[in-house]
N, C-alpha and C. Protein backbone atom coordinates (compact mmCIF):
# COMPACT_ATOMS: atom_id res chain seq x y z
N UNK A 1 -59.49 69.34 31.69
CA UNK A 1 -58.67 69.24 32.88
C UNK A 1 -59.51 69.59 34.10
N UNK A 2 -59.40 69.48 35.51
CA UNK A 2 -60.30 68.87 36.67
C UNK A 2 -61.64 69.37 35.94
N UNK A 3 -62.01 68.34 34.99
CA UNK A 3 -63.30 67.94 35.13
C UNK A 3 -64.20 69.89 34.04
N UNK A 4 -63.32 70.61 33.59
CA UNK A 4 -63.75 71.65 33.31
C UNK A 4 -63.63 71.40 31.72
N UNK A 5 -64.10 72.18 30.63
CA UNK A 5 -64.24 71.94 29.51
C UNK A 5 -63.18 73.41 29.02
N UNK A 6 -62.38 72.96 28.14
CA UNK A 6 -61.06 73.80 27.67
C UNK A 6 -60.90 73.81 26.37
N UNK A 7 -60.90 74.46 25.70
CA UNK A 7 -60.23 74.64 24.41
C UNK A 7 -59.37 73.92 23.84
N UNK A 8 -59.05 72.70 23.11
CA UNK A 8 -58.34 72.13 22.47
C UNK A 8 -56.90 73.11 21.91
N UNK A 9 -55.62 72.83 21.85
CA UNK A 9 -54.74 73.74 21.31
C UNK A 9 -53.68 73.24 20.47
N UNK A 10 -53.95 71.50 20.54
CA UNK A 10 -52.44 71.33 20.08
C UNK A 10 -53.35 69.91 18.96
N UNK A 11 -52.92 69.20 18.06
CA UNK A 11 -53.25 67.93 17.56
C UNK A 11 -52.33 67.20 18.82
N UNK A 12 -53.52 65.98 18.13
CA UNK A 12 -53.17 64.44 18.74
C UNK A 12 -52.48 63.58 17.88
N UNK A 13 -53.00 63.90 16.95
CA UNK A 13 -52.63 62.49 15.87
C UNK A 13 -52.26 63.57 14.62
N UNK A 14 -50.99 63.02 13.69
CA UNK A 14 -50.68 63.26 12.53
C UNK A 14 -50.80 62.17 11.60
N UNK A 15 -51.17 62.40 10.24
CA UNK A 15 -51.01 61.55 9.44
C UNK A 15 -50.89 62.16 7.99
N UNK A 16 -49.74 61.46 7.30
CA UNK A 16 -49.14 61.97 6.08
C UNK A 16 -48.96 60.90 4.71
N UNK A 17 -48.72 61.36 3.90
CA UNK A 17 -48.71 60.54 2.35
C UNK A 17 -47.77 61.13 1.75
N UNK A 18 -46.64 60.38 1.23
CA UNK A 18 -45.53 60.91 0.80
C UNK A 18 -45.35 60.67 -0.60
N UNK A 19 -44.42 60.93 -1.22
CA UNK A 19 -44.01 60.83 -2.45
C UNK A 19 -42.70 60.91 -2.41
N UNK A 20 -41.11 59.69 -2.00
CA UNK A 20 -40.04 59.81 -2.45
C UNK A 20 -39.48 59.59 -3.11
N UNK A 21 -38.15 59.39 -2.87
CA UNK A 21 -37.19 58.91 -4.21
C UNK A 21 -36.44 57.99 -2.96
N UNK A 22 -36.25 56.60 -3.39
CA UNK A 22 -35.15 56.58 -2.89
C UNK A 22 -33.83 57.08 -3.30
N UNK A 23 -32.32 56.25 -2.96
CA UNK A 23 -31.18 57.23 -3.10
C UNK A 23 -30.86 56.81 -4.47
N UNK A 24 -31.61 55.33 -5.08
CA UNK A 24 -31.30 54.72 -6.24
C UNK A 24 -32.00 55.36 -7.60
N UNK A 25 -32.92 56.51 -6.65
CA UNK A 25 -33.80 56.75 -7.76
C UNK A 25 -35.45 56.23 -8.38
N UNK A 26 -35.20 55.21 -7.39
CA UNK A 26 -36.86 54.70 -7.36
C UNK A 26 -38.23 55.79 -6.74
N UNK A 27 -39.08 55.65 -7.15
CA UNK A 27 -40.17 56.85 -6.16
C UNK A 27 -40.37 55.53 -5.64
N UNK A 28 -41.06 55.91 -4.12
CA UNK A 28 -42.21 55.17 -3.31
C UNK A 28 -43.21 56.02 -2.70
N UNK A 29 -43.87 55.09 -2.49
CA UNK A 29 -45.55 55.64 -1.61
C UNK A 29 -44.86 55.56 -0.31
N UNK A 30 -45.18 57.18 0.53
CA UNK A 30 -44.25 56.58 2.24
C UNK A 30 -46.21 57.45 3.13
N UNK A 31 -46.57 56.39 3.84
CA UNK A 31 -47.91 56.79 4.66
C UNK A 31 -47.72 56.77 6.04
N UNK A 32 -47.87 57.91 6.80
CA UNK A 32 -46.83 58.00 8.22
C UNK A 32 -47.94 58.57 8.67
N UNK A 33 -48.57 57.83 10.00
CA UNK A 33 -49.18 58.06 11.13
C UNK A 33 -48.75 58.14 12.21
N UNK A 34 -48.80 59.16 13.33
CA UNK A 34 -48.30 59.17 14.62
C UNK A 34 -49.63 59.52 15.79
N UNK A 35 -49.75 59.03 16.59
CA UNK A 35 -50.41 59.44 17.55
C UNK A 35 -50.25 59.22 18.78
N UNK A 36 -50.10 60.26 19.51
CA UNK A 36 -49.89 60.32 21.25
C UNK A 36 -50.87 59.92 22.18
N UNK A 37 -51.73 59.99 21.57
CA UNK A 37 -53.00 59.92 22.52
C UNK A 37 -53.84 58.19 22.22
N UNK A 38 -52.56 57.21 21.76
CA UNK A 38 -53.31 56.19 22.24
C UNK A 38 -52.79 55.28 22.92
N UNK A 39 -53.21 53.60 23.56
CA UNK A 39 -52.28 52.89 24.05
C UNK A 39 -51.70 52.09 22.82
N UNK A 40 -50.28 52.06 23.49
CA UNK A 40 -49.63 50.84 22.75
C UNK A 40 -50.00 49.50 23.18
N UNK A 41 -50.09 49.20 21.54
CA UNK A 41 -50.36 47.71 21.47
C UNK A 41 -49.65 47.10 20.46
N UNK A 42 -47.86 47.37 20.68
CA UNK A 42 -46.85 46.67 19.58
C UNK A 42 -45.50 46.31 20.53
N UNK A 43 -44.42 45.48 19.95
CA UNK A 43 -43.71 45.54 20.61
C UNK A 43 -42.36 46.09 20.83
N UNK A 44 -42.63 47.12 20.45
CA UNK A 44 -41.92 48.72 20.94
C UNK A 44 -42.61 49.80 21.15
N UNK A 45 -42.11 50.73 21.36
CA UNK A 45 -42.64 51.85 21.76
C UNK A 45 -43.13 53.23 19.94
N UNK A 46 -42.18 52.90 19.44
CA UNK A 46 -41.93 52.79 17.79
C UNK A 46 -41.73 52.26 17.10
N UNK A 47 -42.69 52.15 16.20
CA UNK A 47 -41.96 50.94 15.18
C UNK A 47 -42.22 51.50 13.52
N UNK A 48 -41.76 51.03 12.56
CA UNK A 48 -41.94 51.30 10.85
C UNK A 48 -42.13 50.21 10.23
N UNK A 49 -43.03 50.08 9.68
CA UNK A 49 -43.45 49.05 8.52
C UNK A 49 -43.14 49.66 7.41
N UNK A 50 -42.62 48.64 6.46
CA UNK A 50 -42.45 48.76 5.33
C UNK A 50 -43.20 47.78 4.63
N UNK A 51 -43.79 47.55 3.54
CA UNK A 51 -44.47 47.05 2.74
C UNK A 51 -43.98 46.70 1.23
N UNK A 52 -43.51 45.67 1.07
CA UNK A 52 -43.04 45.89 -0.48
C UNK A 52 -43.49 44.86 -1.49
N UNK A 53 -43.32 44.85 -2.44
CA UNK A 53 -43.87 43.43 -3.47
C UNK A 53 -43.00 41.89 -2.86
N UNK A 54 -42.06 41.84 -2.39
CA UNK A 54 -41.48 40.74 -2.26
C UNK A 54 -41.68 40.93 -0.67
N UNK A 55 -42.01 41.24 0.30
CA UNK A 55 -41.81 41.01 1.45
C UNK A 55 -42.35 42.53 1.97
N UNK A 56 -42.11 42.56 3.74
CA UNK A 56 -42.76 43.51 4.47
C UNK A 56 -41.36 43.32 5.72
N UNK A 57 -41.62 44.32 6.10
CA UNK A 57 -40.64 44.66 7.78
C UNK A 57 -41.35 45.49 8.35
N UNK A 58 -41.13 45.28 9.73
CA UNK A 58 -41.31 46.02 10.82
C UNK A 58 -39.99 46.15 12.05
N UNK A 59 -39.53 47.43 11.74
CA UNK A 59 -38.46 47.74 12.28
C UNK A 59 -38.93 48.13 13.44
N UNK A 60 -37.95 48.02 14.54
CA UNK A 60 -38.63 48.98 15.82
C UNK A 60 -37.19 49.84 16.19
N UNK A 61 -37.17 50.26 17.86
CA UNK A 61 -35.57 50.76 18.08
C UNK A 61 -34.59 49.82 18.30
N UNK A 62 -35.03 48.49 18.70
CA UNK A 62 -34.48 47.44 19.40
C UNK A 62 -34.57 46.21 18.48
N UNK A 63 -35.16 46.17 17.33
CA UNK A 63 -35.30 44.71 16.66
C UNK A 63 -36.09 45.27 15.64
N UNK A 64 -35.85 43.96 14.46
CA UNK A 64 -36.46 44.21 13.01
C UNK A 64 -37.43 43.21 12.90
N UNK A 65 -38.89 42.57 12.44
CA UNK A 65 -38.87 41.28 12.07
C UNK A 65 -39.41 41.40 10.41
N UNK A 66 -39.12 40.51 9.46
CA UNK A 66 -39.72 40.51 8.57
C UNK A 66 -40.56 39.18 8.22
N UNK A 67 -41.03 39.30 6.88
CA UNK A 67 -42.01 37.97 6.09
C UNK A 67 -42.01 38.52 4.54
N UNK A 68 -40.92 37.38 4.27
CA UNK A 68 -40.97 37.39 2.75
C UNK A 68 -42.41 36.94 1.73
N UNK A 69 -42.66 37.24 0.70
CA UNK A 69 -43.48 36.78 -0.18
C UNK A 69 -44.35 35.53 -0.31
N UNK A 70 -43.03 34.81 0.15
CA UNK A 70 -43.31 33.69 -0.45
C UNK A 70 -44.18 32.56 0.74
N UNK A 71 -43.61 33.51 2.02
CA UNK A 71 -43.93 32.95 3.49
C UNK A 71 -45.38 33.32 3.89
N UNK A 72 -45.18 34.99 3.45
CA UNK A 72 -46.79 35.12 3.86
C UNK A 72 -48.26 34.80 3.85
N UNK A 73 -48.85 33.95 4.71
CA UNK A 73 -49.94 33.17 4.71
C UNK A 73 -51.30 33.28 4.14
N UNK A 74 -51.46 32.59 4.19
CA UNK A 74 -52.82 32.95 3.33
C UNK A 74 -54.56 32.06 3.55
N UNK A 75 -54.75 32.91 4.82
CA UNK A 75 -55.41 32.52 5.39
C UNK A 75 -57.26 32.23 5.28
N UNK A 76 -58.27 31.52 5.36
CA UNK A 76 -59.43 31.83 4.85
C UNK A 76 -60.44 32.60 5.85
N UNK A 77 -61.17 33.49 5.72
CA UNK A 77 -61.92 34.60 6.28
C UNK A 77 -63.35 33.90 6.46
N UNK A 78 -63.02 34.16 7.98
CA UNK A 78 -64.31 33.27 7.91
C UNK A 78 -64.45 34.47 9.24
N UNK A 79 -66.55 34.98 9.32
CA UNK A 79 -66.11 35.91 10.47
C UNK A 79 -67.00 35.34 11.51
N UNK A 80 -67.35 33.70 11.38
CA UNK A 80 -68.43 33.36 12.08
C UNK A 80 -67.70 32.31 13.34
N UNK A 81 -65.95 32.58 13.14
CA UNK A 81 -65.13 31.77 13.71
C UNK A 81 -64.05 32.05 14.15
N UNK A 82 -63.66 32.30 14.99
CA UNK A 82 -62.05 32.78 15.64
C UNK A 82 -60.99 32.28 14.95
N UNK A 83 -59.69 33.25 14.72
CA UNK A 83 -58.89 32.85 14.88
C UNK A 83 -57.76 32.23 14.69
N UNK A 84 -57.50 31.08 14.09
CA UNK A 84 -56.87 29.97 15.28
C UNK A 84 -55.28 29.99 14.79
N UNK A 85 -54.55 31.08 14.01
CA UNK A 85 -53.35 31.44 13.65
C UNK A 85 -52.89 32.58 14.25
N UNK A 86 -51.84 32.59 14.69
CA UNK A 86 -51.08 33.51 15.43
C UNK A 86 -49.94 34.07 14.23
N UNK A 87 -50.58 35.36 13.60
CA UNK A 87 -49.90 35.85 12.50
C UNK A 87 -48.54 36.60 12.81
N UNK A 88 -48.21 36.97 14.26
CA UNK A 88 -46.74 37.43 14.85
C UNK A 88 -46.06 36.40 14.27
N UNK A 89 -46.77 35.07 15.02
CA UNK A 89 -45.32 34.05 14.81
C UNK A 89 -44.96 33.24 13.60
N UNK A 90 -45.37 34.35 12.42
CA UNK A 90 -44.90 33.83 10.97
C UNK A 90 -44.24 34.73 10.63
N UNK A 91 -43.84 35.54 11.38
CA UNK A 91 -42.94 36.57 11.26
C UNK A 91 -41.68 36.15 11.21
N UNK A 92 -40.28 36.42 10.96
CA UNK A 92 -38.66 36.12 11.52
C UNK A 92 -37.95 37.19 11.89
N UNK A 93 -37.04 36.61 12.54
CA UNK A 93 -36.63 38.42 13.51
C UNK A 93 -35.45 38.12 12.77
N UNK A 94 -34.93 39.62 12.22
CA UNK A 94 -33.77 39.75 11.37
C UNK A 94 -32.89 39.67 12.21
N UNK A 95 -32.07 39.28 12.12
CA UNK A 95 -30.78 38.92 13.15
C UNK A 95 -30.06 40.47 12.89
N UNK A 96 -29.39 40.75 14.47
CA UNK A 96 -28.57 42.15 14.24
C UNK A 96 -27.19 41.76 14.12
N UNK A 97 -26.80 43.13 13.26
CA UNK A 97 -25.31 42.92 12.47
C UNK A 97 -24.06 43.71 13.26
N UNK A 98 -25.13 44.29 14.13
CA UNK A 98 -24.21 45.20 15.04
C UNK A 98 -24.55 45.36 15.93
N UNK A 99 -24.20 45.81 17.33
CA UNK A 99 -24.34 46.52 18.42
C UNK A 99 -24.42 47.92 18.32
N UNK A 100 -25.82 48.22 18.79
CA UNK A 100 -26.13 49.30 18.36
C UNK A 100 -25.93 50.55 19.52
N UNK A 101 -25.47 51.64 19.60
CA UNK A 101 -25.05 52.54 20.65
C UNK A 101 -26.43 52.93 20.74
N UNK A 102 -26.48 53.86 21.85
CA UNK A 102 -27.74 55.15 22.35
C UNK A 102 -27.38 55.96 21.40
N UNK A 103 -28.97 56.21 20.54
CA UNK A 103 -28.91 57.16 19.25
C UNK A 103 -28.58 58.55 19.69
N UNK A 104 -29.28 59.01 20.74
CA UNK A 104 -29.85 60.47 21.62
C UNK A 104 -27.98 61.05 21.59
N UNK A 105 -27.09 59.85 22.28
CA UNK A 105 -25.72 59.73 22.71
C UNK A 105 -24.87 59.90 21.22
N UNK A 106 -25.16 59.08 20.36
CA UNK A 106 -24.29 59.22 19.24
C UNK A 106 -24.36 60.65 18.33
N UNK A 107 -25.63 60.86 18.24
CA UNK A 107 -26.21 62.32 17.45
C UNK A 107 -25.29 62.92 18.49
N UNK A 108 -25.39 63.18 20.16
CA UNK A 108 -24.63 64.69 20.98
C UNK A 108 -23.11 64.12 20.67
N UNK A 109 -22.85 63.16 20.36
CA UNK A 109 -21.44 63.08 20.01
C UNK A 109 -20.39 62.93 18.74
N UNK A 110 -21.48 63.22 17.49
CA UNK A 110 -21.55 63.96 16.32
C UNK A 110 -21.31 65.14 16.13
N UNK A 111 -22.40 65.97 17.32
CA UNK A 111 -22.45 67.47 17.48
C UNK A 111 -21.20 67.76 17.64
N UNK A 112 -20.84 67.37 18.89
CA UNK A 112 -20.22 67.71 19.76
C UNK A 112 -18.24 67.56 18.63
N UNK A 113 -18.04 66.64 18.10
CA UNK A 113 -17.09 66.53 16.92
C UNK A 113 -16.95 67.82 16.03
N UNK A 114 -18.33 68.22 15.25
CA UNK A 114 -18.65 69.02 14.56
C UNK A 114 -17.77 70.04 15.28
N UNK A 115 -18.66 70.62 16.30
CA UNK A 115 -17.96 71.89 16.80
C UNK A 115 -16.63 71.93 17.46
N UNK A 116 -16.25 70.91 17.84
CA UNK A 116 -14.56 70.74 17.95
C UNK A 116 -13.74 71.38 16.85
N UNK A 117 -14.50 70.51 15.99
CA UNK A 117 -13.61 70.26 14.59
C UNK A 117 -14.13 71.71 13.50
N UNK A 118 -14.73 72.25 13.92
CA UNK A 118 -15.13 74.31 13.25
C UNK A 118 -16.38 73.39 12.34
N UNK A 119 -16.87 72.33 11.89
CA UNK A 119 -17.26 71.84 11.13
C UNK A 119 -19.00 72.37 11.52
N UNK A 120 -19.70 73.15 9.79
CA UNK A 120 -21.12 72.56 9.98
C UNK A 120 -21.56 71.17 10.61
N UNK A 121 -22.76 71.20 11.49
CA UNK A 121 -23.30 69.95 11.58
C UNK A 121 -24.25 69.73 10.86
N UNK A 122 -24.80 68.31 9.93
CA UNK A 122 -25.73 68.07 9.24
C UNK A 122 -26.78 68.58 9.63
N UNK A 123 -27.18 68.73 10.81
CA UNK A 123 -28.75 69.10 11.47
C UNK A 123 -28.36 70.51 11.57
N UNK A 124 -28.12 71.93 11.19
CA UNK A 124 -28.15 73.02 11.53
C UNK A 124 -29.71 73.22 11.21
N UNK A 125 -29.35 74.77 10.77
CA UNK A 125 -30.66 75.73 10.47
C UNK A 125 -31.34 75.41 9.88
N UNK A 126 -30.34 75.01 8.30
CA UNK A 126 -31.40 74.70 7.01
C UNK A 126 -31.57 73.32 7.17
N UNK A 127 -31.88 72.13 7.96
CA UNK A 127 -32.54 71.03 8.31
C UNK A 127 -33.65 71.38 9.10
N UNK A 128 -33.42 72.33 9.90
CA UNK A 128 -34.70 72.34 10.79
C UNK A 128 -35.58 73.32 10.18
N UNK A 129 -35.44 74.59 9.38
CA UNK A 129 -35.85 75.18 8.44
C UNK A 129 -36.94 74.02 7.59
N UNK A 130 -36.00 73.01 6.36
CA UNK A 130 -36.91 72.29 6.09
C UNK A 130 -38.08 71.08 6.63
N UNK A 131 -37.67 70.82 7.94
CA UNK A 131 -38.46 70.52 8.99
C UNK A 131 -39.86 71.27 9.09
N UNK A 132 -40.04 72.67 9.30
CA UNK A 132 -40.94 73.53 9.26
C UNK A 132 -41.78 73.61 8.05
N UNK A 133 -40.84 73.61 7.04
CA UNK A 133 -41.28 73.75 5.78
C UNK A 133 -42.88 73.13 5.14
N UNK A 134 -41.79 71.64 5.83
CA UNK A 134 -42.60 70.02 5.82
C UNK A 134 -43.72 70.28 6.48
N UNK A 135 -44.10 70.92 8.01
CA UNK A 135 -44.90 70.97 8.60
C UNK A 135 -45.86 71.71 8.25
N UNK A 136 -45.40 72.62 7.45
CA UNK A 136 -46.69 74.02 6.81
C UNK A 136 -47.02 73.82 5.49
N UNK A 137 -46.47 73.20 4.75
CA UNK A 137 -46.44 72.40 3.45
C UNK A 137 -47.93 71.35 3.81
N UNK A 138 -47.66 70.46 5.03
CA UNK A 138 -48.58 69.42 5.33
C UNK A 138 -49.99 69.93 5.78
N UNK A 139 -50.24 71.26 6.26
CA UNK A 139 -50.61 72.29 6.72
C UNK A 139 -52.01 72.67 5.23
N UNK A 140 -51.06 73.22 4.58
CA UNK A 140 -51.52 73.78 3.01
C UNK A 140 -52.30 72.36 2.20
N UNK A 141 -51.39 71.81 2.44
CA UNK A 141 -51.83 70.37 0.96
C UNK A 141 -53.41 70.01 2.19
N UNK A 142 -53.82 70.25 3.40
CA UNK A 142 -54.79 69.44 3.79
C UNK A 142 -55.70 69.81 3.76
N UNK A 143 -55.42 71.94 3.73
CA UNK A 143 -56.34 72.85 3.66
C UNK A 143 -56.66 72.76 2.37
N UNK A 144 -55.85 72.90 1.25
CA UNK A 144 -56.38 72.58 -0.10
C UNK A 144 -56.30 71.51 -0.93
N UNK A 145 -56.83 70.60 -0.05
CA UNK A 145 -57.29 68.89 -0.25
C UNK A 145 -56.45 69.01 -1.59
N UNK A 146 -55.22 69.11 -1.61
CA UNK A 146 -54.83 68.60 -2.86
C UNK A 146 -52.71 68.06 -2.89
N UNK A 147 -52.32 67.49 -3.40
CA UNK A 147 -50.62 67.27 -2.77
C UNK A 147 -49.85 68.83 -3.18
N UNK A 148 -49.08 68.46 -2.86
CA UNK A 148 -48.18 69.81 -2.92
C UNK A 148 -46.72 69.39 -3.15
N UNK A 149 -45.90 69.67 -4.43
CA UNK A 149 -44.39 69.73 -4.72
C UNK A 149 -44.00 70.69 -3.28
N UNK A 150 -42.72 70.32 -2.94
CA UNK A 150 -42.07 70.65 -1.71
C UNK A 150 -40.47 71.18 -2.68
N UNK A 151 -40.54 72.64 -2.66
CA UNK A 151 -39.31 73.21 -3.33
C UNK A 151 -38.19 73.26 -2.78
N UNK A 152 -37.42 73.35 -3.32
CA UNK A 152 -35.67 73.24 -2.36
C UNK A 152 -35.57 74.26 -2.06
N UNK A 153 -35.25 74.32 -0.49
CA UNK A 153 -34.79 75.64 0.38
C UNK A 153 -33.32 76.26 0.05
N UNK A 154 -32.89 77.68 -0.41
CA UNK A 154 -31.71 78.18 -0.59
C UNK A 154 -31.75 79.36 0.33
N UNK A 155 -30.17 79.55 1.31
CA UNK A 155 -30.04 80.76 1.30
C UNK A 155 -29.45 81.77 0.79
């Protein structure tokens, strides 16, 4: 900062390797990179890829597009030559099924129900608890280059 040399204090970039379940019971591979410190070059501000044997998506906040299996191209590598396919536009934009509200708006008006209604809210303590968990867990597994089981939090 003006031009003086400072101590670094915070990361820039995260990056993680998961191990879930979905809700059906399947495991998947989930690989999550974030970084603040670069420019965007997509068309949102966030977006999620998914990757699967039959197809791929890229969700953002505002639109989905995918490319099934069977669509995805298959192009020859040549590196002495540009080009000349525009791999966006083999993409298809999933059509939306709904009108989607302001998330920021729907979550404070979840809350805001909850405590009307005497009701826990899903996001209390022990969500943000395991939030932390996740973060010092990610912490440990990098310091000791090795994965780490993530135990269920009780109080």
């Amino acid at each position: 900062e003006a031009g003086k040399e400072y101590k670094a204090t915070a990361d820039d970039a995260s990056y993680g390797i998961f191990e879930l379940e979905t809700p059906a019971g399947d495991e998947i591979i989930c690989q999550i990179n974030s970084s603040w410190a670069v420019r965007v070059y997509r068309d949102e501000l966030v977006e999620f890829q998914v990757d699967g044997t039959h197809g791929s998506a890229v969700a953002g906040l505002n639109k989905c597009v995918a490319q099934q299996r069977a669509h995805t191209p298959k192009p020859v590598w040549n590196p002495d030559l540009p080009v000349t396919e525009s791999f966006r536009d083999q993409w298809q934009e999933v059509p939306a099924n709904a009108e989607l509200d302001n998330g920021f708006k729907l979550q404070w008006e979840e809350f805001l129900r909850d405590v009307v209604a005497g009701r826990e809210h899903r996001f209390g303590l022990l969500s943000a608890a395991r939030g932390v968990q996740l973060a010092e867990l990610g912490l440990q597994s990098n310091d000791e280059r090795r994965t780490i089981d993530i135990p269920e939090i009780t109080l």
